[in-house]
C-alpha atoms as a PDB file:
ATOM      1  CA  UNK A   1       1.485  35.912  30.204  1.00  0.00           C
ATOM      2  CA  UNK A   2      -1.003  35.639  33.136  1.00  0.00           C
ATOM      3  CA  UNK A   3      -2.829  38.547  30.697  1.00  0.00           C
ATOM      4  CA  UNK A   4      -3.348  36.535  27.967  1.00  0.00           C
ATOM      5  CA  UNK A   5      -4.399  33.269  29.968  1.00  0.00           C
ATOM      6  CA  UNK A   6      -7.381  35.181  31.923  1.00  0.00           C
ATOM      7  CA  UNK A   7      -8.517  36.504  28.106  1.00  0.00           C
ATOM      8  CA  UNK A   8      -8.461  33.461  26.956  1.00  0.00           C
ATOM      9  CA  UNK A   9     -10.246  31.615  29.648  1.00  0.00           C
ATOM     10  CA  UNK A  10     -12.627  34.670  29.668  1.00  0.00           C
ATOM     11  CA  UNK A  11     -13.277  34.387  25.893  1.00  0.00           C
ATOM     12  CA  UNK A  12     -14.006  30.643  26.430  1.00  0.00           C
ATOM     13  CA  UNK A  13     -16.205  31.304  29.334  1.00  0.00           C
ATOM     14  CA  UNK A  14     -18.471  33.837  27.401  1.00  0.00           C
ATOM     15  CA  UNK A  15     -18.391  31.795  24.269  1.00  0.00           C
ATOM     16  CA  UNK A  16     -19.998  28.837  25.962  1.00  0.00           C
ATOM     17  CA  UNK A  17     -22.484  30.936  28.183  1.00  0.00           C
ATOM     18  CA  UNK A  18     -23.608  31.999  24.809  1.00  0.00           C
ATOM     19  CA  UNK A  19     -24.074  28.800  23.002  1.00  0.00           C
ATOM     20  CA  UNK A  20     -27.468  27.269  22.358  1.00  0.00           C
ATOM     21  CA  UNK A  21     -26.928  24.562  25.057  1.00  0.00           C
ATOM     22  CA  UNK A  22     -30.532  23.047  26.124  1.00  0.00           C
ATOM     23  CA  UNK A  23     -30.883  22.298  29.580  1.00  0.00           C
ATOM     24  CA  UNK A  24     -33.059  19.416  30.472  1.00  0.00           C
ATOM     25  CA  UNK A  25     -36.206  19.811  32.888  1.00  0.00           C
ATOM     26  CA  UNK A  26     -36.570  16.850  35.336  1.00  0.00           C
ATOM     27  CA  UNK A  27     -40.369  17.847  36.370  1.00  0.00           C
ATOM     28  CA  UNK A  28     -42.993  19.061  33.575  1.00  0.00           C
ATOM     29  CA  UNK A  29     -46.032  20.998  33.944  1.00  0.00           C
ATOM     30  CA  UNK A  30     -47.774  17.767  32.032  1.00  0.00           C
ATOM     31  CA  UNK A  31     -47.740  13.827  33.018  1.00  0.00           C
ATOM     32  CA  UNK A  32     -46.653  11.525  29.606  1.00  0.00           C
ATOM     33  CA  UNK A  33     -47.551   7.437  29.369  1.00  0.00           C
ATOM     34  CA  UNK A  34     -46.088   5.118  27.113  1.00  0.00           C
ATOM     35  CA  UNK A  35     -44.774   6.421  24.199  1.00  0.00           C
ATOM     36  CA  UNK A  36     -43.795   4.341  20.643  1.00  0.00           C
ATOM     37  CA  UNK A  37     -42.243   4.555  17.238  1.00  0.00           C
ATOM     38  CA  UNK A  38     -43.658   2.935  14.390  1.00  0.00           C
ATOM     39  CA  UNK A  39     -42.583   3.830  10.855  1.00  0.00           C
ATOM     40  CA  UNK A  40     -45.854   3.449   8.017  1.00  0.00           C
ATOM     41  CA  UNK A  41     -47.049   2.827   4.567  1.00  0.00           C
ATOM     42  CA  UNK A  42     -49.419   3.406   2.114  1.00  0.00           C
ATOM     43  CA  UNK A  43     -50.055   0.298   0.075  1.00  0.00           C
ATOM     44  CA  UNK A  44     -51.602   1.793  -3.042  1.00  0.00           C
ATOM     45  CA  UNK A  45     -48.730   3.740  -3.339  1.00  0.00           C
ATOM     46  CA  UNK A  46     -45.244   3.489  -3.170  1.00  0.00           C
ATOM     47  CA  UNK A  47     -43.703   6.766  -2.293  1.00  0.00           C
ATOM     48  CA  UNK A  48     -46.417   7.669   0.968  1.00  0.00           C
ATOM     49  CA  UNK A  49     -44.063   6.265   3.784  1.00  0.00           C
ATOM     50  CA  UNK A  50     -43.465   7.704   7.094  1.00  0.00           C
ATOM     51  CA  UNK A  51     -42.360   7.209  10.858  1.00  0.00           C
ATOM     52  CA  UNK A  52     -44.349   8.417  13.781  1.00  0.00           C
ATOM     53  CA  UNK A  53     -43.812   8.602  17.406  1.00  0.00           C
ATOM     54  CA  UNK A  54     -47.291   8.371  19.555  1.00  0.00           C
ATOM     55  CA  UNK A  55     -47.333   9.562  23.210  1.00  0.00           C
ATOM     56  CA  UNK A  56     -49.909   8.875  25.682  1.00  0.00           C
ATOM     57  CA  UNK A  57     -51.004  12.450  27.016  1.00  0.00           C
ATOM     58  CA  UNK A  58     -52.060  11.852  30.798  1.00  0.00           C
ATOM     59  CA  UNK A  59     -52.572  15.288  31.884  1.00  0.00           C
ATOM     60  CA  UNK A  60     -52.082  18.631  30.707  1.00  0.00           C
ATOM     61  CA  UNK A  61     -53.252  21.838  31.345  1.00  0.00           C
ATOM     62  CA  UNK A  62     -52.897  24.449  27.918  1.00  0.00           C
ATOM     63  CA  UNK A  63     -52.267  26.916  30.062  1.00  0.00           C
ATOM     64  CA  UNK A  64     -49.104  25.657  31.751  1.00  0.00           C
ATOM     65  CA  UNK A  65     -47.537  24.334  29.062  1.00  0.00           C
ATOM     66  CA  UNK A  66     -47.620  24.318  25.276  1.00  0.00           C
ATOM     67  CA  UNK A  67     -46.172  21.008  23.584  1.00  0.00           C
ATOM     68  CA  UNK A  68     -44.587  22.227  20.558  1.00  0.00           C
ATOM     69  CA  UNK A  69     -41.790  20.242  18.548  1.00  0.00           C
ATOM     70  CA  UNK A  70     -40.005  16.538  19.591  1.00  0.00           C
ATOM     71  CA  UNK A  71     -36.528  15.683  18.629  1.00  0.00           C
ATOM     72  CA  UNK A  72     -36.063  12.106  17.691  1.00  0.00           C
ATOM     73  CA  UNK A  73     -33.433  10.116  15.851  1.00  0.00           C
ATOM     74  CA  UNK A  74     -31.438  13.380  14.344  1.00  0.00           C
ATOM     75  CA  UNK A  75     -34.868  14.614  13.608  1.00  0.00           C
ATOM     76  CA  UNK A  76     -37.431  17.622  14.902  1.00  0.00           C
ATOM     77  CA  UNK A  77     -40.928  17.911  14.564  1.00  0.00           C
ATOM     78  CA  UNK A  78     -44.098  19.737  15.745  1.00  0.00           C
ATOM     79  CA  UNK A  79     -46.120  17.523  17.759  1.00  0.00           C
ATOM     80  CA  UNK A  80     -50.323  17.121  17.654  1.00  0.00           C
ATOM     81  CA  UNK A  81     -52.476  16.481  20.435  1.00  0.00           C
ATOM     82  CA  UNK A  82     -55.823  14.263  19.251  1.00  0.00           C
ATOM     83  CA  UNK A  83     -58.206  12.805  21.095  1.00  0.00           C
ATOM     84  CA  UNK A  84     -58.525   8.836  19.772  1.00  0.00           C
ATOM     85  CA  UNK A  85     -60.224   5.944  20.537  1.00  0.00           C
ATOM     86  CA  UNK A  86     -56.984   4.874  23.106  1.00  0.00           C
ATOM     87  CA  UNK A  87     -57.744   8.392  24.730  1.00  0.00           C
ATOM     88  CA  UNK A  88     -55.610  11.455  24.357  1.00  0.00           C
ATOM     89  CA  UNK A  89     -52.551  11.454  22.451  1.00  0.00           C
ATOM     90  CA  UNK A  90     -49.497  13.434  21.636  1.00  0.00           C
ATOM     91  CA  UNK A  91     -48.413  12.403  17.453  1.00  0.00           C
ATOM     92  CA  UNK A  92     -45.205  13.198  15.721  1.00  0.00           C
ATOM     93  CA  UNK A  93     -45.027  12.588  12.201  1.00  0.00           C
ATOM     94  CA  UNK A  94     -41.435  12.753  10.942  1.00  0.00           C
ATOM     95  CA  UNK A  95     -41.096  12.814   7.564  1.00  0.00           C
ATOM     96  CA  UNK A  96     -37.773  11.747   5.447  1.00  0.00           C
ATOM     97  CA  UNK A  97     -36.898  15.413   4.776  1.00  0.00           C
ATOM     98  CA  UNK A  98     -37.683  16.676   8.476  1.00  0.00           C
ATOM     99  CA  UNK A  99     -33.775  17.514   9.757  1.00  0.00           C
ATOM    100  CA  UNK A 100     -33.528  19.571  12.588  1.00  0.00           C
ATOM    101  CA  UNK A 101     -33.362  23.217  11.511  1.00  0.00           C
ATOM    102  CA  UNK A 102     -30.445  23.557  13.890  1.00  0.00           C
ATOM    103  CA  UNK A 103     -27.447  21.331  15.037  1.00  0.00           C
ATOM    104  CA  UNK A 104     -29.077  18.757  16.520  1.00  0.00           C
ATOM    105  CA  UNK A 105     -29.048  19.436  20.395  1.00  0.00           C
ATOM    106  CA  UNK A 106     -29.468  16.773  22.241  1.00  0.00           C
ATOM    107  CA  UNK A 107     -27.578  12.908  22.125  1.00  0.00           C
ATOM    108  CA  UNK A 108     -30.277  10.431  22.652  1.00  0.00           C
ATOM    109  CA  UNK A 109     -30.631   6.796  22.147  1.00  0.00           C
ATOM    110  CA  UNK A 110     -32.963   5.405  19.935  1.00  0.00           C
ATOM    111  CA  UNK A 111     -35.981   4.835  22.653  1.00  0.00           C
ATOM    112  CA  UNK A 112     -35.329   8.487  23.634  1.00  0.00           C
ATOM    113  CA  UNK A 113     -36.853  11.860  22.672  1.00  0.00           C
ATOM    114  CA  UNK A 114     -36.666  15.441  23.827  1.00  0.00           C
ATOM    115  CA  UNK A 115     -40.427  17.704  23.769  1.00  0.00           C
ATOM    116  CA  UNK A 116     -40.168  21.224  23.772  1.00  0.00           C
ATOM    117  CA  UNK A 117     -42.881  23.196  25.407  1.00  0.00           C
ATOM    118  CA  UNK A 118     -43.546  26.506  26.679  1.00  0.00           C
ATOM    119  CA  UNK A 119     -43.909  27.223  30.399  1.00  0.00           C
ATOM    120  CA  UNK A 120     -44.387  30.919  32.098  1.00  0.00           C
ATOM    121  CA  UNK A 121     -43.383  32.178  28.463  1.00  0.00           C
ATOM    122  CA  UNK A 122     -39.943  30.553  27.836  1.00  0.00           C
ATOM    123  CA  UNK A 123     -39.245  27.637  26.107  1.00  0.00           C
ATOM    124  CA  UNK A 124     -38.135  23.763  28.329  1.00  0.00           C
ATOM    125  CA  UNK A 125     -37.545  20.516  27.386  1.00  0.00           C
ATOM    126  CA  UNK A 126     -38.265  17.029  28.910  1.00  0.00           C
ATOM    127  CA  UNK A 127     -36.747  14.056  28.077  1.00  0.00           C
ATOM    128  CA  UNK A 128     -39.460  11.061  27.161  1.00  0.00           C
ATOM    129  CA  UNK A 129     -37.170   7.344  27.970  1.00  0.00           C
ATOM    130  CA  UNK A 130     -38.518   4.210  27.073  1.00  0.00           C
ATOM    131  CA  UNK A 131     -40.139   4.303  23.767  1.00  0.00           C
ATOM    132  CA  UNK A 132     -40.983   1.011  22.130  1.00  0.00           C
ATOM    133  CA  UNK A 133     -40.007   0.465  18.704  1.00  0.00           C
ATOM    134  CA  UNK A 134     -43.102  -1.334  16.863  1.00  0.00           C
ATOM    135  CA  UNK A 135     -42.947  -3.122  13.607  1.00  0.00           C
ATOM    136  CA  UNK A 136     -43.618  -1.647  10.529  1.00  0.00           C
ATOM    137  CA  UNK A 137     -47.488  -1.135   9.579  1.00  0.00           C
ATOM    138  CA  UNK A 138     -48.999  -0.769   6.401  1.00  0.00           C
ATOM    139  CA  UNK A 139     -51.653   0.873   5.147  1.00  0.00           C
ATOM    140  CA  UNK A 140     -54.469   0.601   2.345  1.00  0.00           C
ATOM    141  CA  UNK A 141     -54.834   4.310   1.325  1.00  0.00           C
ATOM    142  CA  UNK A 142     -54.145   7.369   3.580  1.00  0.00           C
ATOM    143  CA  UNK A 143     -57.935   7.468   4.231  1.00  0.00           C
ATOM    144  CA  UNK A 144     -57.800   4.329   6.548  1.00  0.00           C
ATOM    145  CA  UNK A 145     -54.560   5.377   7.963  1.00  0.00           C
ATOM    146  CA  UNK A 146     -55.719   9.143   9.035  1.00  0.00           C
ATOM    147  CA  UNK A 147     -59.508   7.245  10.294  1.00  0.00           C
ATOM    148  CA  UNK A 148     -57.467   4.979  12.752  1.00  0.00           C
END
């Protein structure tokens, strides 16, 4: 009997050693600001709509870490840096078909997200707390709303 309990607690032990759990970094190589969600639209027409989560990039050095996706609300997504007229920031755009690829990993609140990046060649992830939720914002064509 005492055979068939260490199995089983070995089985378990190896199982879950071998899941995809994602551990959470409490230091990055990279210093965020203020981050915010703000879903969009296109006025002169009715199926461009979208949700986008904007970071403030303080500092960050390419060579110690590379931003790469953001999970958000049940969602991933690869994330942009661009330099705008409020100064560097990090942009998510997650469309209405962008589901995580994978079981989503993390449980987050709604003013949470999760970046992944990659540091000395594996991959991390930092949890970003606070973000705002802005109203809605509208658009007149895609032209003004990729110029702002």
């Amino acid at each position: 009997m005492k055979t068939h309990i260490y199995i089983l607690g070995l089985s378990l032990f190896i199982l879950m050693g071998c899941g995809s759990k994602k551990n959470l970094e409490t230091l990055a190589p990279f210093s965020l600001g203020e981050a915010y969600g703000q879903s969009w639209s296109i006025d002169e027409t009715t199926s461009a709509k979208g949700y986008e989560l904007v970071v403030a990039v303080l500092s960050l050095e390419n060579d110690k870490a590379d931003l790469k996706n953001v999970y958000h609300k049940g969602k991933m997504a690869p994330i942009t840096i661009e330099l705008t007229d409020k100064g560097i920031m990090g942009i998510v755009e997650f469309g209405e078909a962008v589901e995580s690829p994978e079981e989503f990993p993390f449980d987050l609140t709604d003013t949470q997200a999760v970046i992944s990046y990659v540091h000395k060649e594996k991959v991390k992830y930092y949890r970003i707390n606070g973000i705002q939720q802005n109203l809605p914002v509208s658009y007149s064509s895609l032209r003004e709303k990729n110029s702002r």
